[in-house]
PDB file of N, CA and C in Angstrom:
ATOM      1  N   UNK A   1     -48.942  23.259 -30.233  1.00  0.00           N
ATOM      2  CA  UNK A   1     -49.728  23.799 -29.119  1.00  0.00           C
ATOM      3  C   UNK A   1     -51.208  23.545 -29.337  1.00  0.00           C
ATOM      4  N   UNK A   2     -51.720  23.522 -28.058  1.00  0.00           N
ATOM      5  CA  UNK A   2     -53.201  22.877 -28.609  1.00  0.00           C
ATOM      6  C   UNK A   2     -54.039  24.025 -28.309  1.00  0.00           C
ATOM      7  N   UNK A   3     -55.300  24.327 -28.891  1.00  0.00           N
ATOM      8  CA  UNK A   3     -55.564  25.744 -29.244  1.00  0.00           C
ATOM      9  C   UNK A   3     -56.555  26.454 -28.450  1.00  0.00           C
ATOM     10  N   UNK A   4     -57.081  25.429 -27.345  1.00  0.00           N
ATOM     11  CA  UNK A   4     -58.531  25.411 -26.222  1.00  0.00           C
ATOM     12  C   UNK A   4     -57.421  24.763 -25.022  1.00  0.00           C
ATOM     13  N   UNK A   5     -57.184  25.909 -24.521  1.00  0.00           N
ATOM     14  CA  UNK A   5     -56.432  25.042 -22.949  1.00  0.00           C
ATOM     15  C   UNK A   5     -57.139  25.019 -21.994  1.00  0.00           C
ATOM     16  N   UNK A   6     -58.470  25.705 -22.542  1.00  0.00           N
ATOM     17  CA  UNK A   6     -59.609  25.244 -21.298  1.00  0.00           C
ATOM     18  C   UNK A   6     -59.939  23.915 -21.163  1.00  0.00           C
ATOM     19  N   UNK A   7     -60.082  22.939 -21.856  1.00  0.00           N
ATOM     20  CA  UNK A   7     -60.190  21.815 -21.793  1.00  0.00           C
ATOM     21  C   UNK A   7     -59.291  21.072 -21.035  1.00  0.00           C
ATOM     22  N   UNK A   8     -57.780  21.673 -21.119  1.00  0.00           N
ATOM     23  CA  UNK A   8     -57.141  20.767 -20.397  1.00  0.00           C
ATOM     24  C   UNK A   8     -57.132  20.787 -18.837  1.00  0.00           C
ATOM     25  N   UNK A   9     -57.919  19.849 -18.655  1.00  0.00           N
ATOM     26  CA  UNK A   9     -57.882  19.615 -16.819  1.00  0.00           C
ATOM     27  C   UNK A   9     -57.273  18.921 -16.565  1.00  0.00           C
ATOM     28  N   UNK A  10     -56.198  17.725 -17.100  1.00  0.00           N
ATOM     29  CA  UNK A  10     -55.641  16.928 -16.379  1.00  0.00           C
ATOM     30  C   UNK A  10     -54.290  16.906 -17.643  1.00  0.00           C
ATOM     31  N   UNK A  11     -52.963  16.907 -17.105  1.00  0.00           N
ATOM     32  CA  UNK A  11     -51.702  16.989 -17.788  1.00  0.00           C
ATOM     33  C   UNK A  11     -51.667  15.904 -18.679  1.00  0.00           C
ATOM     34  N   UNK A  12     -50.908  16.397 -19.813  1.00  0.00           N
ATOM     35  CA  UNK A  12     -50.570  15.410 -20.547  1.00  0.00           C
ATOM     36  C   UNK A  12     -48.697  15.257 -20.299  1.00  0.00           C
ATOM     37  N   UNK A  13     -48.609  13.961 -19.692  1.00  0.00           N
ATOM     38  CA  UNK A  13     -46.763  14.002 -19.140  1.00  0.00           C
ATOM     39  C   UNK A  13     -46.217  13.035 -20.303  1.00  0.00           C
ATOM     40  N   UNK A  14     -45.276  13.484 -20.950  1.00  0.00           N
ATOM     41  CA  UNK A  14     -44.784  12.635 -22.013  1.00  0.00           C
ATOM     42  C   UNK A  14     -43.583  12.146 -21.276  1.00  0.00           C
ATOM     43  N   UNK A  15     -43.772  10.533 -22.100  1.00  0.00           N
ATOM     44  CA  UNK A  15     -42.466   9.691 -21.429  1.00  0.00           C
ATOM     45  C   UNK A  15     -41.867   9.376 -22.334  1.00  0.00           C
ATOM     46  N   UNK A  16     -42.028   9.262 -23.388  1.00  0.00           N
ATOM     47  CA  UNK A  16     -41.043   9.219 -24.715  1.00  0.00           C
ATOM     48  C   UNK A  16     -41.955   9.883 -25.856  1.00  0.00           C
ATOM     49  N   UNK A  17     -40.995   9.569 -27.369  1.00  0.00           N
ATOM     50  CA  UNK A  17     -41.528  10.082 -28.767  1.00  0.00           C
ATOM     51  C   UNK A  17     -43.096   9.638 -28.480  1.00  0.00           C
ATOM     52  N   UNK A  18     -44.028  10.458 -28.745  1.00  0.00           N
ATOM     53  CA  UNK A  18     -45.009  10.268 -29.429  1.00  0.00           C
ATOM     54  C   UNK A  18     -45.752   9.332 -28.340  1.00  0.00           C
ATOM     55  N   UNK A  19     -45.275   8.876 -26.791  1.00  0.00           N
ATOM     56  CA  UNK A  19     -46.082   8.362 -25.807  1.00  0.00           C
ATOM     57  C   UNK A  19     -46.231   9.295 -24.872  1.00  0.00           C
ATOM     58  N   UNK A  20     -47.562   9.641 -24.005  1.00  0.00           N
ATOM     59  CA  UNK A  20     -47.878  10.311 -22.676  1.00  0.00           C
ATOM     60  C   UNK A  20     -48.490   9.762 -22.300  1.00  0.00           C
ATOM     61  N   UNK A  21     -48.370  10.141 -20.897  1.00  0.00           N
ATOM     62  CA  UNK A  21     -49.493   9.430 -19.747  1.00  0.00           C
ATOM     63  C   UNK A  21     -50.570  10.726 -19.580  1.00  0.00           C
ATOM     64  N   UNK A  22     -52.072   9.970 -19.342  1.00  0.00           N
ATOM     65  CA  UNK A  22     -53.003  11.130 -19.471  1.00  0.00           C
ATOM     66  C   UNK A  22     -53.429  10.611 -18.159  1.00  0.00           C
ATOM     67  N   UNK A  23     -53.478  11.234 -17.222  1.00  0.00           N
ATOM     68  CA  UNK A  23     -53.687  10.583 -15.862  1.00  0.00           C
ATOM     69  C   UNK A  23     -53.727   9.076 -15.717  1.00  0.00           C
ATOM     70  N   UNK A  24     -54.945   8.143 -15.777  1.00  0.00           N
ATOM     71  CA  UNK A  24     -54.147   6.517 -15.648  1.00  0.00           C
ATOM     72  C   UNK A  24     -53.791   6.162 -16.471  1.00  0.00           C
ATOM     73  N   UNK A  25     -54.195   6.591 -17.831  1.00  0.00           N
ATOM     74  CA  UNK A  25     -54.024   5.998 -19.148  1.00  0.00           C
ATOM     75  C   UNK A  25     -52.720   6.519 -19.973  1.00  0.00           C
ATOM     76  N   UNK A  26     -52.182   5.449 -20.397  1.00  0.00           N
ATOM     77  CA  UNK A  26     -50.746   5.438 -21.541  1.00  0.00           C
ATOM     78  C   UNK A  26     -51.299   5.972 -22.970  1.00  0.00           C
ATOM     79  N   UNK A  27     -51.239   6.802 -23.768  1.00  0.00           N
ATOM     80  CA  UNK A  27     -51.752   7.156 -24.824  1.00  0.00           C
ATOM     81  C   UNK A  27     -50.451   7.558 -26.181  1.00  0.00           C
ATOM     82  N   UNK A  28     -50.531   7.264 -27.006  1.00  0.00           N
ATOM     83  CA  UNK A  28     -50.217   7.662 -28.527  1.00  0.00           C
ATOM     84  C   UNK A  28     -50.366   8.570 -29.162  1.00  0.00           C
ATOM     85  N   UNK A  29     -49.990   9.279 -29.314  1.00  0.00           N
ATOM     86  CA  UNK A  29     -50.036  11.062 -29.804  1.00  0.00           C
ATOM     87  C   UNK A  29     -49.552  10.952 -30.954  1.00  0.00           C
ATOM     88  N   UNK A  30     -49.666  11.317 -32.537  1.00  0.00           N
ATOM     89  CA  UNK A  30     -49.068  12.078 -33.852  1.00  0.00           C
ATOM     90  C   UNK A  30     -49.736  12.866 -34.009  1.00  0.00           C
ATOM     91  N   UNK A  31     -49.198  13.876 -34.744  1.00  0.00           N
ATOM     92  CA  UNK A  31     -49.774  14.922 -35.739  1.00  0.00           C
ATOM     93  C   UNK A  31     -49.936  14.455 -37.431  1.00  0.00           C
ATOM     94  N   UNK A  32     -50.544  14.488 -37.885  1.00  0.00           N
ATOM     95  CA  UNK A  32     -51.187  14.502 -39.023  1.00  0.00           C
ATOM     96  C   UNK A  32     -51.881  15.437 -39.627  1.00  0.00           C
ATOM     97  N   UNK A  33     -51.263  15.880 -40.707  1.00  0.00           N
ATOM     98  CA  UNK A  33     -52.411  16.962 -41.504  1.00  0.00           C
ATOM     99  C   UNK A  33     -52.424  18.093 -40.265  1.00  0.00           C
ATOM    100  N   UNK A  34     -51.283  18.267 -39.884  1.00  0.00           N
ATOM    101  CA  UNK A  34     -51.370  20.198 -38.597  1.00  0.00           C
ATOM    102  C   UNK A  34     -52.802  18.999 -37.779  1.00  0.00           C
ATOM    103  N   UNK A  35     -52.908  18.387 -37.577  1.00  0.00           N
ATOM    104  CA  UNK A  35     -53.975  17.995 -36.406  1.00  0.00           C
ATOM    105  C   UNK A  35     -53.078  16.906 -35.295  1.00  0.00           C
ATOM    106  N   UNK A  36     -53.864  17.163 -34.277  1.00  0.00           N
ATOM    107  CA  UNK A  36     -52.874  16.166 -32.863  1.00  0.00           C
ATOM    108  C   UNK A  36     -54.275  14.734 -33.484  1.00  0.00           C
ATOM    109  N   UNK A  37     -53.536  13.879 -33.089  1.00  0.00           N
ATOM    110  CA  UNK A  37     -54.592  12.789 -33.252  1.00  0.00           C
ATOM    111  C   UNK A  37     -53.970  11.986 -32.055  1.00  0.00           C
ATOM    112  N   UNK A  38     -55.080  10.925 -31.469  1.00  0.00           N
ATOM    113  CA  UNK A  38     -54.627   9.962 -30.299  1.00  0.00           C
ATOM    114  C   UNK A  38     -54.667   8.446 -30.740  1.00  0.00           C
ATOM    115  N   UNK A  39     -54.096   7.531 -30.409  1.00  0.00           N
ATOM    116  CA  UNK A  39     -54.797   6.421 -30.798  1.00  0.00           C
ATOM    117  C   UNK A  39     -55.568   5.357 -29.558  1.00  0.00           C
ATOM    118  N   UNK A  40     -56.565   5.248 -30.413  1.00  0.00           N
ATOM    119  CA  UNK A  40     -57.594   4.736 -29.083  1.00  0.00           C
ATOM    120  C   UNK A  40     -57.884   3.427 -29.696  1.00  0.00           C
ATOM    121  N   UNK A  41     -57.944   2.281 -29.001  1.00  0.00           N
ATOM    122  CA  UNK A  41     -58.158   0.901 -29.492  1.00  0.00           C
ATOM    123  C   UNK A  41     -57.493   0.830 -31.132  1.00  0.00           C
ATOM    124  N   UNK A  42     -58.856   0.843 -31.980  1.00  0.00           N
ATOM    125  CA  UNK A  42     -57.953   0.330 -33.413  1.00  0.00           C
ATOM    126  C   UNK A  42     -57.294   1.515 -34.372  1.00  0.00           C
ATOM    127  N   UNK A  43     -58.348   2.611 -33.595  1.00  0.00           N
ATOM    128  CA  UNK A  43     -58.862   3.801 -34.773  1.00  0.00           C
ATOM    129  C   UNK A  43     -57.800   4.944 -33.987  1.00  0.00           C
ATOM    130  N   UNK A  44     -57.836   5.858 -34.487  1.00  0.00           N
ATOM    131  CA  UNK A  44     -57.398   7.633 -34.026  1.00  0.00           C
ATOM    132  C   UNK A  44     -58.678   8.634 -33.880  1.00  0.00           C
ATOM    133  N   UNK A  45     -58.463   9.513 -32.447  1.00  0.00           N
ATOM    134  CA  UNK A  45     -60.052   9.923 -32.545  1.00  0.00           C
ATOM    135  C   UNK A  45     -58.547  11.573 -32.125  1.00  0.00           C
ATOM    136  N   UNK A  46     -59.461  12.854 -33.280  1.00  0.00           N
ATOM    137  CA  UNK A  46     -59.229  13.694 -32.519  1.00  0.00           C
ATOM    138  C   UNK A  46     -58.668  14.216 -31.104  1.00  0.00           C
ATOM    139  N   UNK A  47     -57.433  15.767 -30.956  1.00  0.00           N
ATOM    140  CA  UNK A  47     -57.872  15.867 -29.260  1.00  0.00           C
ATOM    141  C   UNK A  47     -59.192  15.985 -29.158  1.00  0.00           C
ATOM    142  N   UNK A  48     -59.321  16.922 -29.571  1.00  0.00           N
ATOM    143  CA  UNK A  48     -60.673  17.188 -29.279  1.00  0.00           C
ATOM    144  C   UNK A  48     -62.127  16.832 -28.653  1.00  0.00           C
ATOM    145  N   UNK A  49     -61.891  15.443 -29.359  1.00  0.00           N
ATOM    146  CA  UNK A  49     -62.693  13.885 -29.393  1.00  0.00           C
ATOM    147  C   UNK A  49     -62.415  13.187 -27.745  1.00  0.00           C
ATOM    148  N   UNK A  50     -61.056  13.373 -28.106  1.00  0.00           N
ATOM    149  CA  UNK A  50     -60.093  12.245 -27.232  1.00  0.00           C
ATOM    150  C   UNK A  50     -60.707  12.876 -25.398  1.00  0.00           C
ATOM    151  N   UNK A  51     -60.589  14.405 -25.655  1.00  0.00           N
ATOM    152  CA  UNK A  51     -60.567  15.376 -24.195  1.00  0.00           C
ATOM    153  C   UNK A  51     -61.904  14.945 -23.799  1.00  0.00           C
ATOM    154  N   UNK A  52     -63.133  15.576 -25.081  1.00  0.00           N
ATOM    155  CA  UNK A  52     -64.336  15.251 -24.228  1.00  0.00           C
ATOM    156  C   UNK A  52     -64.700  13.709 -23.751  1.00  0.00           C
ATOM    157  N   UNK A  53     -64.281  12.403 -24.335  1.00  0.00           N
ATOM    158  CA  UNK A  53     -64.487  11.558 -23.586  1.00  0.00           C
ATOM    159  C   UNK A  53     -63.519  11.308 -22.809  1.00  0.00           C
ATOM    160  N   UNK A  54     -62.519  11.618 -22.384  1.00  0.00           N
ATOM    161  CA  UNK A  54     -61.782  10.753 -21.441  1.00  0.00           C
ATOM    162  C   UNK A  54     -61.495  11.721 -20.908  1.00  0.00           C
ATOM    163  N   UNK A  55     -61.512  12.876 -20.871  1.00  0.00           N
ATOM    164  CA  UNK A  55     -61.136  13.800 -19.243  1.00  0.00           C
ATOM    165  C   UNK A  55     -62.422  13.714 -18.224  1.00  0.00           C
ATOM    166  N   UNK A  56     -63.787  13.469 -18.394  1.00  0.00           N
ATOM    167  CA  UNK A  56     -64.200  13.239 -17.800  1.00  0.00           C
ATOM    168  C   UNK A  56     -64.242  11.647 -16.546  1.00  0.00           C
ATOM    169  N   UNK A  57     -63.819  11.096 -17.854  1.00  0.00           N
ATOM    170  CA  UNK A  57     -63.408   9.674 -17.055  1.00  0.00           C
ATOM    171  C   UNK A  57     -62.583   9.505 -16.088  1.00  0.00           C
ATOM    172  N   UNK A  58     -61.474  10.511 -16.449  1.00  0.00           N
ATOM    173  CA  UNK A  58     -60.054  10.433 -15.457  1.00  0.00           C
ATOM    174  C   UNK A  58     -60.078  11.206 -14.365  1.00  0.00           C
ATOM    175  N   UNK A  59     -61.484  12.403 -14.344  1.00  0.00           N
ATOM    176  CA  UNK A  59     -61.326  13.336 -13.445  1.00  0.00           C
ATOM    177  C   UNK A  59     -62.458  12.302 -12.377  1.00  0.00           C
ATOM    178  N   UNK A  60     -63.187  11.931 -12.453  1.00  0.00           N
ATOM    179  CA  UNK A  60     -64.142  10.802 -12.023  1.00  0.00           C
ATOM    180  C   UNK A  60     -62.989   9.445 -11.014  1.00  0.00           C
ATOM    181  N   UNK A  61     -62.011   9.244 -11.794  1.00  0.00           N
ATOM    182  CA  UNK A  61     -61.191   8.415 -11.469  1.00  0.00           C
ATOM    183  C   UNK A  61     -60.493   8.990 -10.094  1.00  0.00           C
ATOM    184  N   UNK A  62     -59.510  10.136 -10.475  1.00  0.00           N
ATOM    185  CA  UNK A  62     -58.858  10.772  -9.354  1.00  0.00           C
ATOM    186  C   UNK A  62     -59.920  11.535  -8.412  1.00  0.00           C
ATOM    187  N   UNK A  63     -61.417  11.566  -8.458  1.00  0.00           N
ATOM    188  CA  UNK A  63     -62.233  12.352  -7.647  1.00  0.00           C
ATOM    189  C   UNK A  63     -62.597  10.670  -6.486  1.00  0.00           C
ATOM    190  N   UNK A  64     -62.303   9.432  -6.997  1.00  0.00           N
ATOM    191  CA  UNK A  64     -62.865   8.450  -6.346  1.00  0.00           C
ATOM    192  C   UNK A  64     -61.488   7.872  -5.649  1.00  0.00           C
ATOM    193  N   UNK A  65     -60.259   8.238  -6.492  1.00  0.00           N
ATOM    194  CA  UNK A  65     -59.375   7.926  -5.488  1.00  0.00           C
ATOM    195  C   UNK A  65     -59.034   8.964  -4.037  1.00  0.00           C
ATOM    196  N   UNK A  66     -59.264  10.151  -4.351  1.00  0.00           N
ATOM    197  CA  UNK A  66     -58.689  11.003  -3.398  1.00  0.00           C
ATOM    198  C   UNK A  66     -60.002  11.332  -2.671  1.00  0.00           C
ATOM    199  N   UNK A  67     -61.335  10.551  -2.766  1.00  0.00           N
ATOM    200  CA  UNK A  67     -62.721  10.482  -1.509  1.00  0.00           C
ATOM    201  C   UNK A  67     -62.139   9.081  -0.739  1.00  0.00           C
ATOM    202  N   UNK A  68     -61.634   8.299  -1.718  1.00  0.00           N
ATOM    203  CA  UNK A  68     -61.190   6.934  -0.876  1.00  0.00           C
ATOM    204  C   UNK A  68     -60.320   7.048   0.184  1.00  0.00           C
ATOM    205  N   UNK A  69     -59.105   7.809  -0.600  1.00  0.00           N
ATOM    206  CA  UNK A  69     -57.536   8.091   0.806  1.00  0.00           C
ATOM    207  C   UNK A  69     -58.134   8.951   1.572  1.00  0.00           C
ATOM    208  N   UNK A  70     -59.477  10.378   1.104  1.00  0.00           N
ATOM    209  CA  UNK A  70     -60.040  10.775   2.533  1.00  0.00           C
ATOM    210  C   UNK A  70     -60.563   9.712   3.692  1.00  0.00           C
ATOM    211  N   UNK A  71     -60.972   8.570   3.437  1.00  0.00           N
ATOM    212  CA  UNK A  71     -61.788   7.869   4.254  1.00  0.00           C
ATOM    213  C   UNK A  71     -61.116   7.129   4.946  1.00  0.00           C
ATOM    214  N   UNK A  72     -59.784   6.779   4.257  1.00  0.00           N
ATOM    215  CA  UNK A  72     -58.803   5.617   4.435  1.00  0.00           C
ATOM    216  C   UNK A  72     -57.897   6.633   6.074  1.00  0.00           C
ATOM    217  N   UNK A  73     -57.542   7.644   5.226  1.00  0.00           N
ATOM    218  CA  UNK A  73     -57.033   8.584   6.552  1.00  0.00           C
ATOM    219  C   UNK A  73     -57.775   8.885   7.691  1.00  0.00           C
ATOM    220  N   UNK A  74     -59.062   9.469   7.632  1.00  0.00           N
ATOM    221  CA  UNK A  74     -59.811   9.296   8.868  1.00  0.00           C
ATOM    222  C   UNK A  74     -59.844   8.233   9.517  1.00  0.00           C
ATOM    223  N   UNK A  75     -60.603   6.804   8.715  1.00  0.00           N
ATOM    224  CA  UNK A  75     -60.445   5.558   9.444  1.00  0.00           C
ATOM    225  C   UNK A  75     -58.853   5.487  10.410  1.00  0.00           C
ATOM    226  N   UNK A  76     -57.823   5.699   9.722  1.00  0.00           N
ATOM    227  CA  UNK A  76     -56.338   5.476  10.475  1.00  0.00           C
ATOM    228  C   UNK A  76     -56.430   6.945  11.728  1.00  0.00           C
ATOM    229  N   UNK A  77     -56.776   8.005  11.569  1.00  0.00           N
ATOM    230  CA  UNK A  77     -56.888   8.749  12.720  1.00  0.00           C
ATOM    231  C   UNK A  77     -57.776   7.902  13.841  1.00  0.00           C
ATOM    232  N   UNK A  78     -58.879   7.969  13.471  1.00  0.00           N
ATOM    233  CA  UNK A  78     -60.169   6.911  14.502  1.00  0.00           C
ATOM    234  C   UNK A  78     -59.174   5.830  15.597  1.00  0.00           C
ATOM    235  N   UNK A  79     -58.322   5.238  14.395  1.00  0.00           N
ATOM    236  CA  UNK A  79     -57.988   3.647  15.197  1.00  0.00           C
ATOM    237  C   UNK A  79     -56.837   4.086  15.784  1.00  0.00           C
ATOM    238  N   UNK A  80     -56.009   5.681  15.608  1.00  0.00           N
ATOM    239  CA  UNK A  80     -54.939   5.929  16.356  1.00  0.00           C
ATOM    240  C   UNK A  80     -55.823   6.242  17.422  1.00  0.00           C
ATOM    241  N   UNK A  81     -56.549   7.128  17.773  1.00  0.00           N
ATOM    242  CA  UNK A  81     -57.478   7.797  19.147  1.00  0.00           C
ATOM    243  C   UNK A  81     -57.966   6.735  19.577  1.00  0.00           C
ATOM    244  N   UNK A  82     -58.809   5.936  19.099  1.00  0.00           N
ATOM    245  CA  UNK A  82     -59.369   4.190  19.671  1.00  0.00           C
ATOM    246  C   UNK A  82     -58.112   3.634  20.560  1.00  0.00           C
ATOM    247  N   UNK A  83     -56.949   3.704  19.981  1.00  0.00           N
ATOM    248  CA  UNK A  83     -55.765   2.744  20.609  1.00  0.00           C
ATOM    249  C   UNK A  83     -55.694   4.044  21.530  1.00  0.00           C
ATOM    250  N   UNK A  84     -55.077   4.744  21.372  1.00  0.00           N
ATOM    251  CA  UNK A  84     -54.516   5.564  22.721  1.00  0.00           C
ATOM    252  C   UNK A  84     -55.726   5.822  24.351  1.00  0.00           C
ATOM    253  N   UNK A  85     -57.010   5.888  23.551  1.00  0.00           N
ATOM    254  CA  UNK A  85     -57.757   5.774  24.746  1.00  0.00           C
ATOM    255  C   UNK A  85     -57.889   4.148  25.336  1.00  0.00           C
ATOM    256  N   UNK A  86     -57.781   3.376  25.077  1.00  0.00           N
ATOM    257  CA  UNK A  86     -57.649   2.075  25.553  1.00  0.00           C
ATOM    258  C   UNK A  86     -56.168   1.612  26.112  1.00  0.00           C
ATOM    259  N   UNK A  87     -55.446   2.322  25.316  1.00  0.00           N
ATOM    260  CA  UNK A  87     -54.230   2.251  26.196  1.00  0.00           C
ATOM    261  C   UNK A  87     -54.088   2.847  27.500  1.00  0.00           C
ATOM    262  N   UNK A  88     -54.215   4.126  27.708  1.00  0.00           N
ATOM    263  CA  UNK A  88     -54.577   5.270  28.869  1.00  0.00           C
ATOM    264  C   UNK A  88     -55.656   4.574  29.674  1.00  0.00           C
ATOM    265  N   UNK A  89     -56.853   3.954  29.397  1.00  0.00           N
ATOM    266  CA  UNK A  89     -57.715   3.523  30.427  1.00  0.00           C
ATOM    267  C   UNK A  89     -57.388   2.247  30.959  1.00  0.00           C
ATOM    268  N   UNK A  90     -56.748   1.086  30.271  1.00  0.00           N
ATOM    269  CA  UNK A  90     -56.623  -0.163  30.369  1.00  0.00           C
ATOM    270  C   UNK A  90     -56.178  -0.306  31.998  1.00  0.00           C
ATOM    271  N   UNK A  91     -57.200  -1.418  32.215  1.00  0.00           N
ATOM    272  CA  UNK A  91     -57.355  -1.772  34.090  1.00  0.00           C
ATOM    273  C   UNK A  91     -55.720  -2.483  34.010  1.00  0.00           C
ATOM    274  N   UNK A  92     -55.428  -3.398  33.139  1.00  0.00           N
ATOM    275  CA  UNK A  92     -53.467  -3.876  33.068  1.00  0.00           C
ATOM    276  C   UNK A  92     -52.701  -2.883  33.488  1.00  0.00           C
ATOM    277  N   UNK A  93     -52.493  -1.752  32.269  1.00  0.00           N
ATOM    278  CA  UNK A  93     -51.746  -1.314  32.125  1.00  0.00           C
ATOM    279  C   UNK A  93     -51.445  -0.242  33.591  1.00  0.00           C
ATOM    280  N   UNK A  94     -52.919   0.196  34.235  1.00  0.00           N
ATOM    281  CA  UNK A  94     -53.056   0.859  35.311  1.00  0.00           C
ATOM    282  C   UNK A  94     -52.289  -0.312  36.625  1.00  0.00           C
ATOM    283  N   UNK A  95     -52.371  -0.964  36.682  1.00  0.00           N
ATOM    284  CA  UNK A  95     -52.229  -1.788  37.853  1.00  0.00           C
ATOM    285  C   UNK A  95     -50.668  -2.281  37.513  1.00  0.00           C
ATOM    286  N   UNK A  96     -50.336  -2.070  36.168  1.00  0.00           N
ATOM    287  CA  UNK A  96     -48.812  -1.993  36.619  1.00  0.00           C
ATOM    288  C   UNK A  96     -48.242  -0.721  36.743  1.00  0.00           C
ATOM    289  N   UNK A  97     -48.904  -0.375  36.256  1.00  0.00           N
ATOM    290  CA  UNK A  97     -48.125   1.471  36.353  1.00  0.00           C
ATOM    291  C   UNK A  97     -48.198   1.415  38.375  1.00  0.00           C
ATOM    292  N   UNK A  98     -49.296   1.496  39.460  1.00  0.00           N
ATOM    293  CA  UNK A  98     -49.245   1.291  40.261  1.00  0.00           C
ATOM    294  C   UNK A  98     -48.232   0.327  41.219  1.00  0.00           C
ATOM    295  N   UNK A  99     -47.989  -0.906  40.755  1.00  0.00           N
ATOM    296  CA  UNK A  99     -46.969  -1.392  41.144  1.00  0.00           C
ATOM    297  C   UNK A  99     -45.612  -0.728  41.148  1.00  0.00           C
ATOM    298  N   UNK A 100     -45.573  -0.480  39.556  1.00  0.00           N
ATOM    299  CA  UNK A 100     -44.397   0.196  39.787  1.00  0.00           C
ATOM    300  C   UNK A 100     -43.997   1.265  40.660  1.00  0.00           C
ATOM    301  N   UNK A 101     -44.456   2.026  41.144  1.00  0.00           N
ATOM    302  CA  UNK A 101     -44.716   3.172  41.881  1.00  0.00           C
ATOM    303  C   UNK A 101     -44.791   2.596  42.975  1.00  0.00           C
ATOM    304  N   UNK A 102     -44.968   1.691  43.743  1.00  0.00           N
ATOM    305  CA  UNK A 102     -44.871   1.103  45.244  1.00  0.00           C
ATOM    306  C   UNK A 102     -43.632   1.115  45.911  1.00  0.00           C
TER     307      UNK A 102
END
């Protein structure tokens, strides 16, 4: 158990022995000496180590994906209301609707 769960802002989901996913990143977990250690490039850095640099990174990450799908969704509302008012006004679509009705 890790001993500051204030730190943890973003899950650690394990997918096998000794691998988790830490939001985008695949990471390496042992214990050594009663300590969690991670492995980062060549070396092992502390949790401790590991939390303060990279939870900020990942929360940065999911704060830029989920401003993006906000923008991405509005844009797709916009171009649904854009189409339906051009559909409803369109001089075509009026002048067959009229025909038909004759």
């Amino acid at each position: 158990n890790y001993p500051d769960r204030s730190k943890l802002k973003i899950m650690f989901m394990r997918e096998s022995s000794g691998i988790y996913q830490f939001g985008s990143r695949k990471i390496y977990v042992r214990v050594e000496k009663d300590r969690i250690i991670i492995r980062v490039g060549g070396g092992y850095l502390t949790i401790d180590e590991f939390l303060d640099i990279y939870t900020p990174i990942e929360l940065d990450k999911i704060d830029k994906k989920s401003t993006s799908k906000r923008i991405n969704e509005t844009m797709a509302i916009q171009r649904t209301l854009i189409g339906r008012e051009v559909r409803e006004d369109s001089p075509i679509r009026s002048s067959l609707v009229r025909r038909a009705t004759r």
